[in-house]
Protein backbone atom coordinates (compact mmCIF):
# COMPACT_ATOMS: atom_id res chain seq x y z
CA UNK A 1 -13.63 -1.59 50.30
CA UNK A 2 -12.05 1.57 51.82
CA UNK A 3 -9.26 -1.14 53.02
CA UNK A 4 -8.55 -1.72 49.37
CA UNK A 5 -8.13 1.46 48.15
CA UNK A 6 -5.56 2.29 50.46
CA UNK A 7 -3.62 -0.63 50.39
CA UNK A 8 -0.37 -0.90 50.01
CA UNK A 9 -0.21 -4.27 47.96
CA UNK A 10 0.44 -3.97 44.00
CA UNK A 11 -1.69 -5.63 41.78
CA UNK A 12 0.04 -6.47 38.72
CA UNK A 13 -1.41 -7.45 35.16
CA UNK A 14 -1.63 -10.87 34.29
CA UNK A 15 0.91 -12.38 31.73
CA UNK A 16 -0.99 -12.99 29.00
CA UNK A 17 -1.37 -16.85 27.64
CA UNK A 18 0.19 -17.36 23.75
CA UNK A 19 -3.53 -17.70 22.92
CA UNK A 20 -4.42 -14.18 24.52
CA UNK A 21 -1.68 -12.61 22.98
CA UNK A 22 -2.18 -10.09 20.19
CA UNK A 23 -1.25 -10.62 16.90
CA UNK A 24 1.70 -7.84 15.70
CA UNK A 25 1.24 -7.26 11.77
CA UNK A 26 3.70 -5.17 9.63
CA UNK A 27 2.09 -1.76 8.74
CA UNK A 28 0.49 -2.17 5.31
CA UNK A 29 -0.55 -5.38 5.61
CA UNK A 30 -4.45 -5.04 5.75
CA UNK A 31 -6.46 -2.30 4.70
CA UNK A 32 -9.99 -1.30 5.99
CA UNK A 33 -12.72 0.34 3.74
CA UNK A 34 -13.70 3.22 5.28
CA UNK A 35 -17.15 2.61 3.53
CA UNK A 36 -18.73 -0.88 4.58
CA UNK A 37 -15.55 -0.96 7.31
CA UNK A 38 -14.42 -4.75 5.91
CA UNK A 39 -10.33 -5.58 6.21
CA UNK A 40 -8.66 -7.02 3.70
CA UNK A 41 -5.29 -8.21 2.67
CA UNK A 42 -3.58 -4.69 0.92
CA UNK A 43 -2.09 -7.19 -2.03
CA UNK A 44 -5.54 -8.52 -2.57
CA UNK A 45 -6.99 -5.01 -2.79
CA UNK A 46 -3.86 -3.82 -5.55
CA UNK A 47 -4.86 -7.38 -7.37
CA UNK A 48 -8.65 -5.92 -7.70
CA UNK A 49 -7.32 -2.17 -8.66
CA UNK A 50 -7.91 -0.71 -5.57
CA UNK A 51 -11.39 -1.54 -5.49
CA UNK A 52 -13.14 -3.26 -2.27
CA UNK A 53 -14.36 -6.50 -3.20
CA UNK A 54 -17.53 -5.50 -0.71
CA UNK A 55 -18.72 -2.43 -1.81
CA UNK A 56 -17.17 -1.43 -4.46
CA UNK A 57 -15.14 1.57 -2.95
CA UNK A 58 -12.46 3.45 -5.25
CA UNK A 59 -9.23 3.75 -3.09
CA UNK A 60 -6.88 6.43 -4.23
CA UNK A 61 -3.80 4.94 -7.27
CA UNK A 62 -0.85 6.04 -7.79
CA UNK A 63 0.63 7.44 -11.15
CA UNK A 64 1.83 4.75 -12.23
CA UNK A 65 -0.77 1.82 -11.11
CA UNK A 66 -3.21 3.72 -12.72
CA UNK A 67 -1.42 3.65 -16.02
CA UNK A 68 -0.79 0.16 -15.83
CA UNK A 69 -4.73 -0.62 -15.44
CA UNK A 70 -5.76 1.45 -18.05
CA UNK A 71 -2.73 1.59 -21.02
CA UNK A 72 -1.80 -1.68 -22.93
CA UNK A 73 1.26 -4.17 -21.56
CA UNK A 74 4.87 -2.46 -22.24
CA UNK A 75 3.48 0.33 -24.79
CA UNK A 76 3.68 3.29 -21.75
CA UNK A 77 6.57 5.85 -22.73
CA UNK A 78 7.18 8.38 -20.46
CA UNK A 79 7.27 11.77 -21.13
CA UNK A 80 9.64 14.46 -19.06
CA UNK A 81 10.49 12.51 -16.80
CA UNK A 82 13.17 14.82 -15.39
CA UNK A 83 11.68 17.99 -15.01
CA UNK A 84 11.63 19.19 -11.63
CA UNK A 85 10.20 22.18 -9.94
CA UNK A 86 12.16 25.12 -8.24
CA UNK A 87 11.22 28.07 -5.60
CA UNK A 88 10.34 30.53 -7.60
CA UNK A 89 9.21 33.00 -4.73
CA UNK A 90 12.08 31.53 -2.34
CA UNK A 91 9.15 29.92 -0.28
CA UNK A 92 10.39 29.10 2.89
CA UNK A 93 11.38 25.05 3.48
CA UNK A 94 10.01 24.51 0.09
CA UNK A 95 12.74 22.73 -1.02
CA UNK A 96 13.20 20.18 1.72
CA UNK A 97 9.02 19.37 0.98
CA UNK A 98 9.94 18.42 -2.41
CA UNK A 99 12.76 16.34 -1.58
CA UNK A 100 10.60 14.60 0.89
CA UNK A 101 7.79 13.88 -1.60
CA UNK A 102 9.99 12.59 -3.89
CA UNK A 103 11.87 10.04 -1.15
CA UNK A 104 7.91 9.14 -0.28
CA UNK A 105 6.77 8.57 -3.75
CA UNK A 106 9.48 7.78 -6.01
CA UNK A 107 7.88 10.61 -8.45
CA UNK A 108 9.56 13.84 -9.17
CA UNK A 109 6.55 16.01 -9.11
CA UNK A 110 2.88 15.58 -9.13
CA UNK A 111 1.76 14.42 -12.69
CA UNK A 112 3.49 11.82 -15.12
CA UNK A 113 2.50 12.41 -18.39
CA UNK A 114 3.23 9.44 -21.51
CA UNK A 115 2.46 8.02 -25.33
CA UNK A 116 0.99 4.76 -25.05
CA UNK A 117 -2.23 2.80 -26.21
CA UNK A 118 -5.48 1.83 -25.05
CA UNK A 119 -6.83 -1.27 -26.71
CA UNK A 120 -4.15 -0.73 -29.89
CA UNK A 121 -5.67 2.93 -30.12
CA UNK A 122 -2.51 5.21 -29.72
CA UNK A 123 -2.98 8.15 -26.98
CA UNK A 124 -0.74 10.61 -25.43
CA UNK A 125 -1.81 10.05 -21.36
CA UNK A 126 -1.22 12.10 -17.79
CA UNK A 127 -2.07 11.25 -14.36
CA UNK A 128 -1.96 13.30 -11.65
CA UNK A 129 -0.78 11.88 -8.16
CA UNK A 130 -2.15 12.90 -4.91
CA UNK A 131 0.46 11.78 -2.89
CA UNK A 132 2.81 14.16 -3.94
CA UNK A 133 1.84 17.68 -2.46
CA UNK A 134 -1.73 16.88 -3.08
CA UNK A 135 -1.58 16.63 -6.47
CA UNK A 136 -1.15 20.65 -6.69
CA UNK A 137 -0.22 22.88 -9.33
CA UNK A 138 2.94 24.51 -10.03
CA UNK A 139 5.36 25.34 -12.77
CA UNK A 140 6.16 21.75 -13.86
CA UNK A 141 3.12 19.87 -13.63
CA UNK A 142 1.24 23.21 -15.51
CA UNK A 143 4.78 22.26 -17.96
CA UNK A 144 4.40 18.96 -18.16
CA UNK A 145 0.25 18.37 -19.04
CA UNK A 146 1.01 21.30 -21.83
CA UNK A 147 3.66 19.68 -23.33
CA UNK A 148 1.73 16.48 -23.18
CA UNK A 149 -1.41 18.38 -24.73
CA UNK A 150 1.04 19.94 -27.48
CA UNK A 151 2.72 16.18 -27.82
CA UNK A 152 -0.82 14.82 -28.87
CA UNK A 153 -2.09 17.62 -31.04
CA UNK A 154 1.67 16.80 -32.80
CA UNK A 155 0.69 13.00 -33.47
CA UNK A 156 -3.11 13.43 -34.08
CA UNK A 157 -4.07 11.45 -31.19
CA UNK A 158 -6.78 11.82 -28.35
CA UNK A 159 -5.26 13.50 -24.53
CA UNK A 160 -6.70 11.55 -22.11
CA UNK A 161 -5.88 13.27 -18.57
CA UNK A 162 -6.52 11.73 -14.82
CA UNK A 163 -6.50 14.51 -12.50
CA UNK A 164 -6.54 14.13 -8.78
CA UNK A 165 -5.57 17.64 -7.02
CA UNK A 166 -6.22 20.18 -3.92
CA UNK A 167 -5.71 22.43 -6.64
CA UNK A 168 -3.12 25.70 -7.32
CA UNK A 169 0.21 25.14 -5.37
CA UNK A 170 0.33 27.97 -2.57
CA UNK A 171 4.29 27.77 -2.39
CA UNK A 172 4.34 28.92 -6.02
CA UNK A 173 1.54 31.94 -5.93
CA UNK A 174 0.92 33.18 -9.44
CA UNK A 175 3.35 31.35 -10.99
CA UNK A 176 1.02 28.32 -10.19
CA UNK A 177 -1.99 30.13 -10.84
CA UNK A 178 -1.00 30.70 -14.57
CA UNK A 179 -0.75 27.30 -15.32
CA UNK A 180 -4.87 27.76 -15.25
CA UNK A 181 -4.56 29.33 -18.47
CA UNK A 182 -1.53 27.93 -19.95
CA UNK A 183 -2.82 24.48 -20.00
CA UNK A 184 -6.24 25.82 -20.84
CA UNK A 185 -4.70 27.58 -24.25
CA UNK A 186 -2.94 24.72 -24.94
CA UNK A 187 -6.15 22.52 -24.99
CA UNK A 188 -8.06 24.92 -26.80
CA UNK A 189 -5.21 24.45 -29.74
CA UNK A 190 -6.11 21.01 -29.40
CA UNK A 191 -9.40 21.62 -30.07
CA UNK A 192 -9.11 23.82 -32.93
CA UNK A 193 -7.38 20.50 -34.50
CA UNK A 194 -10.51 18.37 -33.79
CA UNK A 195 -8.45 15.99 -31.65
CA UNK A 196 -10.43 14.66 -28.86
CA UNK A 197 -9.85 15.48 -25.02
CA UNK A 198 -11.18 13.12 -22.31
CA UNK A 199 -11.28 14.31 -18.81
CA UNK A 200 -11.63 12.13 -16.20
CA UNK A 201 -11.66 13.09 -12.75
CA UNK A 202 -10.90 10.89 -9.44
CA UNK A 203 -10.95 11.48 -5.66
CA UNK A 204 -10.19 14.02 -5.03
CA UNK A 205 -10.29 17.36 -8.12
CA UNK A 206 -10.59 20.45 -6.38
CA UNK A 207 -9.54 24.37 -6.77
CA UNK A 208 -7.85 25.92 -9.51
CA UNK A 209 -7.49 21.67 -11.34
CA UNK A 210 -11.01 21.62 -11.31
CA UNK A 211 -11.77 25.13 -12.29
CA UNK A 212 -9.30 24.75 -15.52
CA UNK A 213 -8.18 21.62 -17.64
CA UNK A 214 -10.56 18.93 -15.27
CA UNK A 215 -13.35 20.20 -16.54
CA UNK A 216 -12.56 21.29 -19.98
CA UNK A 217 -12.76 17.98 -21.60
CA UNK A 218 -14.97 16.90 -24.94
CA UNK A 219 -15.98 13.94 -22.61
CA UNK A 220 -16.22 14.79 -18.45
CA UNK A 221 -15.90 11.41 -16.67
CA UNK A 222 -15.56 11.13 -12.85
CA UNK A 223 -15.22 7.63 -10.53
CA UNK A 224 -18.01 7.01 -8.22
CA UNK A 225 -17.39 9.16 -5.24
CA UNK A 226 -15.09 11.41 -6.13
CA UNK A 227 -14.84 14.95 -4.88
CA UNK A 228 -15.34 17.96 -7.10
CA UNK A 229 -15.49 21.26 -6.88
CA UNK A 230 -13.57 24.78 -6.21
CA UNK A 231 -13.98 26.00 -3.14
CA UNK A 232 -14.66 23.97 0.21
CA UNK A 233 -18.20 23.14 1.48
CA UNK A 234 -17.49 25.17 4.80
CA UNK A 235 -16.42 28.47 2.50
CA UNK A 236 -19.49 27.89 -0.16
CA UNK A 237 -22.12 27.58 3.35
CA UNK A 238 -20.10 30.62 4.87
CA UNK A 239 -20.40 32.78 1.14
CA UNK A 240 -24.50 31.50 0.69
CA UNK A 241 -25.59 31.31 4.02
CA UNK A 242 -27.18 28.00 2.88
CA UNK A 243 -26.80 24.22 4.10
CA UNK A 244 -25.35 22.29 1.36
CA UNK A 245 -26.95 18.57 0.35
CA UNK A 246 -24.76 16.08 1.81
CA UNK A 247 -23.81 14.65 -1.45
CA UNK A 248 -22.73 18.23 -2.87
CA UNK A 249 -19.35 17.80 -4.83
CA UNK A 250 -19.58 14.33 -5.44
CA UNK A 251 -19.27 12.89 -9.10
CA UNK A 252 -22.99 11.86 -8.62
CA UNK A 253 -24.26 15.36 -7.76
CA UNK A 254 -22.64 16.59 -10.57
CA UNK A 255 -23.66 14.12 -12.89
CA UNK A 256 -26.92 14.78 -11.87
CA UNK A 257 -26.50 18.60 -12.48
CA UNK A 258 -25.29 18.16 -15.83
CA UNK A 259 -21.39 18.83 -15.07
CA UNK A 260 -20.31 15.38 -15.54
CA UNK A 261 -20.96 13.12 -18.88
CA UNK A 262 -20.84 9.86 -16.96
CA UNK A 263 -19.58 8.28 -13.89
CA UNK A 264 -17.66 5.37 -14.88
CA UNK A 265 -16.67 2.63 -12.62
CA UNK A 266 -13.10 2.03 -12.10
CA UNK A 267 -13.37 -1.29 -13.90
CA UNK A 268 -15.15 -0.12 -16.86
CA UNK A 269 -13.07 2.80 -17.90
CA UNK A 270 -10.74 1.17 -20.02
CA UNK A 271 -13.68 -0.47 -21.83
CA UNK A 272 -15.14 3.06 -22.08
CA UNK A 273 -12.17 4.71 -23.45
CA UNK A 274 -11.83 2.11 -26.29
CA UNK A 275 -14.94 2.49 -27.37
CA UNK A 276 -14.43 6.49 -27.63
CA UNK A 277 -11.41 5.90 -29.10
CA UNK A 278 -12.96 3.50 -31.80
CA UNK A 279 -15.40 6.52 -32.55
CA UNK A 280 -12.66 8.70 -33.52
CA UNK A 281 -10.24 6.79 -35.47
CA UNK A 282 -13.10 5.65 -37.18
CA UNK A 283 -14.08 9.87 -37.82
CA UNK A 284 -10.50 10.20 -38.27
CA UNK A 285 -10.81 8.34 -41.37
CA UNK A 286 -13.41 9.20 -42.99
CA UNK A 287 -12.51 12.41 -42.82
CA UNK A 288 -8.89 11.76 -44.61
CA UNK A 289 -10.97 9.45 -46.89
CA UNK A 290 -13.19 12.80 -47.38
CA UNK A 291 -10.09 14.82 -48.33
CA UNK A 292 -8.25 12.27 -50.55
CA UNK A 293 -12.13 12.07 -52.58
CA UNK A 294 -11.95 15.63 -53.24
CA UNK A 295 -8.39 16.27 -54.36
């Protein structure tokens, strides 16, 4: 034994057989849930909207996938496409982040914002990104949800916004932190129309998102499993000197605390926002039946 461990001979790995060898897959390929832990082919998962075909976990869309599930065939028109942010506060390497985020994702800030229909029901749509600084708040994306508020109070027609956020953008300071109430006046113009607002939130809506437009909405919808809130669980513990439940911030807890309207499954919430949208055009005219009667 002792022989062996100071021997001088190298022992060398065995060449591995073609049937031992591993198999080398391009990144991408295959996905695991982190739920139930089952791999499956990342095409096959984009086929079934980013749901897993085992349990039923919501995987984070992009902007644009998400308005392809939900708004009819070739009716999406972009709104603002071109706006992009600047460094207001000369933030240090801000600029080169941008740039980056918008090699990475194609987008050219956080949010894309539309007209379109759901189900032949016109709508004016906008749908935050999270892979694009997190989905946070600055000048253009507080710029671009207003004007897409203002566009739909203009044309009568429900907002219907998908936010997905860490919330106010720290490289913009207050600049970001006044889109809080910019967007919220514009929504409160929409509301002094009568024109329908439905909020729905995804994984994840947190911090200044959550605690202004995202939860604002004449219907509050969430997907199963989202987290939502303001401040992180560690800070909240820290501030109450409480333990937390372990499903605290989820679209469940807050359903069950009366925050949330529904939690709608991923598959569903097209269905969901027809029918709302049925409800209203359906108000919508007997109320201009209503006024034609009485002139």
């Amino acid at each position: 034994m002792f022989k062996d461990l100071f021997s001088k001979k190298r022992k060398y790995a065995p060449i591995p057989s073609e049937r031992t060898q591993p198999t080398k897959m391009n990144d991408g390929v295959m996905t695991k849930c982190p739920g139930c832990k089952t791999i499956m082919y990342s095409r096959e998962l984009k086929k079934d909207l980013n749901l897993c075909s085992e349990c039923g976990h919501h995987f984070r869309m992009t902007a644009y996938e998400r308005v392809d599930c939900v708004v009819d065939d070739k009716t999406f028109r972009e709104m603002d496409a071109g706006m992009l942010s600047g460094n207001p506060l000369n933030f240090p390497e801000y600029e080169e982040k941008l740039t980056k985020d918008q090699e990475k994702t194609g987008l050219n800030e956080a949010v894309v914002t539309g007209e379109g229909s759901i189900k032949g029901y016109p709508v004016v749509i906008g749908v935050m990104d999270s892979r694009f600084r997190m989905g946070s708040m600055g000048a253009v994306v507080g710029e671009k949800i207003s004007r897409a508020i203002l566009q739909a109070e203009k044309n009568g027609v429900p907002f219907i916004m998908f936010s997905a956020s860490g919330g106010a953008r720290m490289q913009e300071g207050v600049v970001s932190l006044m889109q809080m109430a910019k967007t919220s006046v514009a929504l409160e113009r929409l509301h002094q129309a009568k024109i329908p607002f439905v909020s729905i939130m995804t994984h994840p809506t947190t911090g200044g998102v959550s605690a202004s437009f995202a939860s604002l909405g004449d219907y509050n919808f969430a997907e199963p499993g989202a987290l939502i809130g303001f401040a992180g669980r560690r800070v909240i513990e820290q501030t109450i000197r409480e333990e937390l439940p372990n499903d605290f911030q989820t679209a469940e807890f807050l359903l069950e605390h009366g925050q949330l309207d529904q939690v709608v499954h991923r598959s569903e919430t097209k269905g969901v926002l027809a029918k709302i949208l049925k409800i209203h055009a359906w108000e919508k005219k007997e109320i201009n039946n209503e006024s034609k009667s009485s002139i």
